[in-house]
C-alpha atoms as a PDB file:
ATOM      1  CA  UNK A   1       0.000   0.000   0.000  1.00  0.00           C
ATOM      2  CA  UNK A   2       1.451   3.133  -0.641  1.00  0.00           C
ATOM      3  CA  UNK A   3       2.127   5.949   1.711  1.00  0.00           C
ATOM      4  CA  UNK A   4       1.204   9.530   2.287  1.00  0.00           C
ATOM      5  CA  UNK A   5       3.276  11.972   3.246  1.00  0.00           C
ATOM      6  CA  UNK A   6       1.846  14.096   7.158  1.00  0.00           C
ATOM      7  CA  UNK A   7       2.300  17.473   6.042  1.00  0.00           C
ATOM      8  CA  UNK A   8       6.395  18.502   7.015  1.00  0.00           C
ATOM      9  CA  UNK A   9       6.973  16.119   9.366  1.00  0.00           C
ATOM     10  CA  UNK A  10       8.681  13.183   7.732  1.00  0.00           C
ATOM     11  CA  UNK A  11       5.916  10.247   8.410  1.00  0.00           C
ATOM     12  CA  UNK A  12       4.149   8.972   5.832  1.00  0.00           C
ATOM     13  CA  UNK A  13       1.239   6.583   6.629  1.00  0.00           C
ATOM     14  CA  UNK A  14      -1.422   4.302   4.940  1.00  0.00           C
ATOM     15  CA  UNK A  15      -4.230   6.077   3.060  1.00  0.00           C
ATOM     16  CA  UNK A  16      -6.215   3.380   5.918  1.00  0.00           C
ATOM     17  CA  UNK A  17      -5.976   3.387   9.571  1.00  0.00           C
ATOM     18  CA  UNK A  18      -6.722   0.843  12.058  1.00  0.00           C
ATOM     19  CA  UNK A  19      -9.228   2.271  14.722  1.00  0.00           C
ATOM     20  CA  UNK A  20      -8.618   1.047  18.233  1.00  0.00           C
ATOM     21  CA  UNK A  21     -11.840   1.738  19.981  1.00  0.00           C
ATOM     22  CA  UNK A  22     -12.784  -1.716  20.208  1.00  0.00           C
ATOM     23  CA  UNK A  23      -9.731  -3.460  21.874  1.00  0.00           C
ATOM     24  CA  UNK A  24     -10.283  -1.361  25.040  1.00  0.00           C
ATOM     25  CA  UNK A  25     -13.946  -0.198  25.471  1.00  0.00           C
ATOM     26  CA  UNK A  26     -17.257  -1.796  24.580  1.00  0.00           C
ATOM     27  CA  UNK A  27     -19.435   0.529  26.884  1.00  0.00           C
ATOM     28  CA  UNK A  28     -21.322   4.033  25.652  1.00  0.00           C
ATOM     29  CA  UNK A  29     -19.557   3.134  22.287  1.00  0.00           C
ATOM     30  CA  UNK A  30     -22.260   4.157  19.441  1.00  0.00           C
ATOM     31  CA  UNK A  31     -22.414   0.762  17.594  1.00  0.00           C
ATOM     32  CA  UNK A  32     -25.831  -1.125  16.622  1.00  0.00           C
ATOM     33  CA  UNK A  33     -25.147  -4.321  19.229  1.00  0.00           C
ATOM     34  CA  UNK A  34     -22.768  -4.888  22.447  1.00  0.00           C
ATOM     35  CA  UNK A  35     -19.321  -6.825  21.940  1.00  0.00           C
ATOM     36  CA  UNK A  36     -16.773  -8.730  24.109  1.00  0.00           C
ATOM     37  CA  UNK A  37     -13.270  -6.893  23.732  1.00  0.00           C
ATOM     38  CA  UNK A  38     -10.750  -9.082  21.779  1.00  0.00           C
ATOM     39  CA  UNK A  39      -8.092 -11.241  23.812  1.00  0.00           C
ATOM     40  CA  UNK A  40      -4.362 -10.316  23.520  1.00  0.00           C
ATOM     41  CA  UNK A  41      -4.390 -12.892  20.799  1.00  0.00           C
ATOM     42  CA  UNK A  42      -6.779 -11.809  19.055  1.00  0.00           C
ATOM     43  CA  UNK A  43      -5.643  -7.934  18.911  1.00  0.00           C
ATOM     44  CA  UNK A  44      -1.961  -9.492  18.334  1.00  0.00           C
ATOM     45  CA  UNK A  45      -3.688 -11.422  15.156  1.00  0.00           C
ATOM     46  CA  UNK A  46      -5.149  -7.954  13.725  1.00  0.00           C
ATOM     47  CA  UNK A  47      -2.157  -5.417  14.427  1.00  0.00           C
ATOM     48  CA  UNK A  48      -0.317  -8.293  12.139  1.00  0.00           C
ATOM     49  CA  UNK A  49      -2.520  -8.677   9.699  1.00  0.00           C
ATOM     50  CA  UNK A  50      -3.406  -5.209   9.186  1.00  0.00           C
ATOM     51  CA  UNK A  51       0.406  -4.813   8.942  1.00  0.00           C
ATOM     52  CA  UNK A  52       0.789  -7.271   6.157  1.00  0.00           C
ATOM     53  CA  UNK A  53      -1.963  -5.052   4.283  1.00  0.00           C
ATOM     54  CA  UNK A  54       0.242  -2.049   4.572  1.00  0.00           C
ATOM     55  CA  UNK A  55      -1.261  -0.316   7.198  1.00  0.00           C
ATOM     56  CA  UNK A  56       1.165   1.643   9.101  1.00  0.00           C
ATOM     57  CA  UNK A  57      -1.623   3.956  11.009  1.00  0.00           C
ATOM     58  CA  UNK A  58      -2.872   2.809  14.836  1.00  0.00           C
ATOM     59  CA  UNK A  59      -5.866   5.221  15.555  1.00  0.00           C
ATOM     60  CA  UNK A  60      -6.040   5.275  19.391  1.00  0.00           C
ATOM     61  CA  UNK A  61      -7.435   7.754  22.330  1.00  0.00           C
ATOM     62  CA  UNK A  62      -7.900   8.201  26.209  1.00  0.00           C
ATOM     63  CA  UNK A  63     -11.728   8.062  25.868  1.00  0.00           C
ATOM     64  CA  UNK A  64     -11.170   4.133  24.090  1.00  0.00           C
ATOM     65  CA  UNK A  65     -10.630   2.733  27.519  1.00  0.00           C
ATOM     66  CA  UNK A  66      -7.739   0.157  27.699  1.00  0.00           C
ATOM     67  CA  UNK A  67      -6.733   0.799  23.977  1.00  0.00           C
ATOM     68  CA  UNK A  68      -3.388   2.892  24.407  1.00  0.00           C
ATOM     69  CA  UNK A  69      -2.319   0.580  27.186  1.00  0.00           C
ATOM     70  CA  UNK A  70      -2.895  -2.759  25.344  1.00  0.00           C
ATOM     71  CA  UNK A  71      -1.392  -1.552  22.455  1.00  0.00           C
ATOM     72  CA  UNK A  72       1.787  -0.395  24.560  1.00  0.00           C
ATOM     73  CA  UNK A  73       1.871  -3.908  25.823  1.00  0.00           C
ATOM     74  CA  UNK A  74       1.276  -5.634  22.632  1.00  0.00           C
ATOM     75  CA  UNK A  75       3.933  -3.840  20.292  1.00  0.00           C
ATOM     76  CA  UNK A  76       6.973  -3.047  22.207  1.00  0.00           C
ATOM     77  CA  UNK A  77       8.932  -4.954  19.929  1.00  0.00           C
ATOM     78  CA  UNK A  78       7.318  -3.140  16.691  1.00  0.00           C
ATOM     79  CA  UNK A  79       7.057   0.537  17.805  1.00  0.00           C
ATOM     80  CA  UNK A  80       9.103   2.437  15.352  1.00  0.00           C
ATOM     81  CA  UNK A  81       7.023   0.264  12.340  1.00  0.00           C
ATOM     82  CA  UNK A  82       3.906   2.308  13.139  1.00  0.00           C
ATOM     83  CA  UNK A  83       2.245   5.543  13.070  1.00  0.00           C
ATOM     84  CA  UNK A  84       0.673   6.068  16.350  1.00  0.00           C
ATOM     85  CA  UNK A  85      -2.369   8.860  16.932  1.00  0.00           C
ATOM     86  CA  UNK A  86      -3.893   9.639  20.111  1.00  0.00           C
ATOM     87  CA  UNK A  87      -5.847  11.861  21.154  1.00  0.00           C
ATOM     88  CA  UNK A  88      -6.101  14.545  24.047  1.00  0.00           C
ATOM     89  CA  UNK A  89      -9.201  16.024  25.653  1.00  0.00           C
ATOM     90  CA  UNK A  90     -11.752  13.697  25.917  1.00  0.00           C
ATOM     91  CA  UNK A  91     -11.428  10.933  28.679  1.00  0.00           C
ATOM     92  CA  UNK A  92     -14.008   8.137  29.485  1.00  0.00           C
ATOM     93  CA  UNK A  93     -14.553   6.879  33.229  1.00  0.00           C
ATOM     94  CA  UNK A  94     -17.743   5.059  34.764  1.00  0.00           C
ATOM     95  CA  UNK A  95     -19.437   4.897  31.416  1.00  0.00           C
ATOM     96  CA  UNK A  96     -19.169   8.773  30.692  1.00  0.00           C
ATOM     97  CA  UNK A  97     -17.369  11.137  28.703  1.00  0.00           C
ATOM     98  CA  UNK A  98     -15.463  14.315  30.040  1.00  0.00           C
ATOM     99  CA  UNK A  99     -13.620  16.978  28.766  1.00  0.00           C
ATOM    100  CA  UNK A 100     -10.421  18.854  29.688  1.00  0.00           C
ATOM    101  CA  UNK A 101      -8.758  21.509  27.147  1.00  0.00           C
ATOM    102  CA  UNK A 102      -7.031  22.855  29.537  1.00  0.00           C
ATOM    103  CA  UNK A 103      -2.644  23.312  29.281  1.00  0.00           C
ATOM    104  CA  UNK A 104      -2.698  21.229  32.207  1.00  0.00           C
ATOM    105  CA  UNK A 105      -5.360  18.653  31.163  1.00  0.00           C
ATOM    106  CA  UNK A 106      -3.471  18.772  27.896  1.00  0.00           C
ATOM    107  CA  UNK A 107       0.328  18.011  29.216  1.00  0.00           C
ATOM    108  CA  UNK A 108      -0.995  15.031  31.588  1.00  0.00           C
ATOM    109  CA  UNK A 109      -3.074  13.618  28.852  1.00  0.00           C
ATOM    110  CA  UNK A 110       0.064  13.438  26.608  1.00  0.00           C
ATOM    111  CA  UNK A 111       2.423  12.403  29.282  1.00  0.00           C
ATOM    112  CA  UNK A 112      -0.394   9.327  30.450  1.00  0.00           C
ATOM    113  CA  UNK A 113      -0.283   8.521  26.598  1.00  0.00           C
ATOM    114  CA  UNK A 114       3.395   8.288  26.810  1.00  0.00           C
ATOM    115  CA  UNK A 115       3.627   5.918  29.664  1.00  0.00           C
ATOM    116  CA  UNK A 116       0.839   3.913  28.722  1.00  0.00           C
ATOM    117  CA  UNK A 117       2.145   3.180  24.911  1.00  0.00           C
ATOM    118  CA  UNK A 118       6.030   2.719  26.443  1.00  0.00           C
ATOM    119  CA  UNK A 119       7.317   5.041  23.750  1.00  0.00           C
ATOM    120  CA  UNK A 120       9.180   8.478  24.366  1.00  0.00           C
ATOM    121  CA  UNK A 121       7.625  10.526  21.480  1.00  0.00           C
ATOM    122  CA  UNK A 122       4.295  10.721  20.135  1.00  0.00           C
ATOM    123  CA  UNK A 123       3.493  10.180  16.273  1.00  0.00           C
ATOM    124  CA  UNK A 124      -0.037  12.056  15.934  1.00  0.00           C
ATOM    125  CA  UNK A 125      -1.753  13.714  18.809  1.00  0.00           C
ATOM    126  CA  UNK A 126      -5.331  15.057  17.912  1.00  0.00           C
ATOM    127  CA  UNK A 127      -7.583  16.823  19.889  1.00  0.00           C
ATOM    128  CA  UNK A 128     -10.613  15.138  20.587  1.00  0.00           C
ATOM    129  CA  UNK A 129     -13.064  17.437  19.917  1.00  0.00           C
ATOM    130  CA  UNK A 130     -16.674  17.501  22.001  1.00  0.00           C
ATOM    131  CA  UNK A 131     -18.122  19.631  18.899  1.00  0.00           C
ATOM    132  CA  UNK A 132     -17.929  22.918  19.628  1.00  0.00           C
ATOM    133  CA  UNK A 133     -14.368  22.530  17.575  1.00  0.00           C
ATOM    134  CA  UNK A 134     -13.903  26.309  16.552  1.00  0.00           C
ATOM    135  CA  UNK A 135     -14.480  27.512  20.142  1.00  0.00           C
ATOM    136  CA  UNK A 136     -12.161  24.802  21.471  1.00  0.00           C
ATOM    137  CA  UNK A 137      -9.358  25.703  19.222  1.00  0.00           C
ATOM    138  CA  UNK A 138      -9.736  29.714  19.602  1.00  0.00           C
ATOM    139  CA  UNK A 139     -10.642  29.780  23.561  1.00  0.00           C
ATOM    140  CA  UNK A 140      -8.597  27.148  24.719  1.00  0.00           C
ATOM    141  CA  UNK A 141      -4.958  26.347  25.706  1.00  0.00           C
ATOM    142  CA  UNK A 142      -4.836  23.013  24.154  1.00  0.00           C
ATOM    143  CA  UNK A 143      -3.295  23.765  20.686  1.00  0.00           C
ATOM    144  CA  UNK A 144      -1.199  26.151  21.885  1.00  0.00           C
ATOM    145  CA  UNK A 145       0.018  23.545  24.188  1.00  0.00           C
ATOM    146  CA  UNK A 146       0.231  20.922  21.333  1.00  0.00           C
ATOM    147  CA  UNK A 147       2.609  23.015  19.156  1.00  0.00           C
ATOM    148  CA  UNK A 148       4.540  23.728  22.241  1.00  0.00           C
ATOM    149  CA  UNK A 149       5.204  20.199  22.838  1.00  0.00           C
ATOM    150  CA  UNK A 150       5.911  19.412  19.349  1.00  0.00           C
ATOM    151  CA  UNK A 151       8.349  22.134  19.375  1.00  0.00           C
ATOM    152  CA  UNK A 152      10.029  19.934  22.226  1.00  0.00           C
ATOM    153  CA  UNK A 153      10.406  17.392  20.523  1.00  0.00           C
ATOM    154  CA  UNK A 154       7.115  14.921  22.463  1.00  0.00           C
ATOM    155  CA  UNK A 155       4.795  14.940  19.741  1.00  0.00           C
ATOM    156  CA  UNK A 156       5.809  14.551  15.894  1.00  0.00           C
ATOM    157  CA  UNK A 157       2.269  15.778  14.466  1.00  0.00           C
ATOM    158  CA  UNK A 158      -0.672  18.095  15.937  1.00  0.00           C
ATOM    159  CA  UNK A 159      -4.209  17.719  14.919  1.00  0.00           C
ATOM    160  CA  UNK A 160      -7.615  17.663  15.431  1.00  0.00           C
ATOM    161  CA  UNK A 161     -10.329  14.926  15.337  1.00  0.00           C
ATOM    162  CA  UNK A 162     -13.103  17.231  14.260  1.00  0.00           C
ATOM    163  CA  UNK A 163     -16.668  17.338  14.047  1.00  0.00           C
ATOM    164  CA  UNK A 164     -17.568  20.008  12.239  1.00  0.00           C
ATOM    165  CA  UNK A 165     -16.494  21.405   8.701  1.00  0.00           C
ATOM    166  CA  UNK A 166     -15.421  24.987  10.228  1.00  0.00           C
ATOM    167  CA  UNK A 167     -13.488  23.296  12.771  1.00  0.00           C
ATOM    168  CA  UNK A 168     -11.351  21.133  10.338  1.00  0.00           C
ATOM    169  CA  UNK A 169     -11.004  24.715   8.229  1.00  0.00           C
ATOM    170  CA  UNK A 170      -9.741  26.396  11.004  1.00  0.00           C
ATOM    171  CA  UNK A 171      -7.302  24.054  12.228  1.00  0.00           C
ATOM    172  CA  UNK A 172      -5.902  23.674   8.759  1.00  0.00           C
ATOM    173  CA  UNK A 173      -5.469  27.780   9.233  1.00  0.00           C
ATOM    174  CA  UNK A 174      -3.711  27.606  12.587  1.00  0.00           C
ATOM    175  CA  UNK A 175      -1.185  25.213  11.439  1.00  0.00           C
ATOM    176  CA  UNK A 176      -2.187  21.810  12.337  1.00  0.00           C
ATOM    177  CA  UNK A 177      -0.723  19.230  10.416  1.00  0.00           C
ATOM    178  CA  UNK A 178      -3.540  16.729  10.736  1.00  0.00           C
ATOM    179  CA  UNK A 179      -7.435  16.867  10.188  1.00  0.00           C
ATOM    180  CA  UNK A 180      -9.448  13.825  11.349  1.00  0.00           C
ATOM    181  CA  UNK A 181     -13.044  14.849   9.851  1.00  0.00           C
ATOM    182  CA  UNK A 182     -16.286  13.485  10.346  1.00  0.00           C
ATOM    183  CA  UNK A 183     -17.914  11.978   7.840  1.00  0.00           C
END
């Protein structure tokens, strides 16, 4: 499969990504039925054969439950053969979403990401938008924070997981290097 290039940053990644919601959280997840999360095995079985497929992308978050920390169990071996995004600003405990955008919320989001996935840099970090996208990235301290720490070297590629079409617009204008858009 070939690659894409991320903007200036060197990576290139498959025009597919794997999504990771489903090895760590099967509650308040928006899907038609309930599902048992996978066994080691079984996520072991996927990550390689999405691999052989020539996807280089692992989709991850926070708010996916046990995601980021399975994968940082499962991969140590493979790390620097994959693109890994996370996201900050959304976090999911006792079956309910919450939000921090804050610098502070922002810096221990990353820095929980980066013990959880064993790796010292992040690929992609994206912010996990609740919506209200253009007020998040003009009011609040999270991008600013994001650049910051790319700057210094902890995160490769800022984004933002967006949900609305002015959002993804905006963040294109203010220099983010990724745009995850709903569809």
């Amino acid at each position: 499969m070939n690659k894409r290039p991320v903007a200036n940053t060197g990576m290139s990644v498959s025009p597919l990504g794997l999504g990771t919601v489903k090895f760590g959280r099967n509650q308040g997840v928006k899907y038609p039925q309930g599902f048992v999360l996978p066994s080691d095995r079984e996520v072991r079985e996927l990550l390689a054969l999405a691999f052989d497929l020539g996807i280089n992308l692992l989709d991850t978050a926070p708010a996916y439950g046990l995601s980021e920390e399975r994968i940082g169990k499962l991969l140590p071996t493979s790390r620097h053969e994959w693109v890994i995004e996370t996201k900050v600003g959304e976090r999911f405990a006792d079956g309910e979403s919450s939000f921090d955008f804050s610098a502070a919320g922002t810096r221990q989001s990353v820095e929980n990401s980066l013990r959880l996935l064993k790796t010292d840099y992040l690929d992609m970090v994206l912010i996990h938008s609740d919506g209200d996208d253009v007020r998040i990235l003009r009011e609040e301290a999270v991008l600013d924070t994001l650049l910051q720490m790319q700057q210094d070297g902890w995160v490769r590629a800022v984004g933002i997981s967006s949900k609305t079409v002015e959002g993804a617009l905006l963040a294109y204008e203010l220099g983010c290097d990724v745009v995850m858009a709903a569809y």
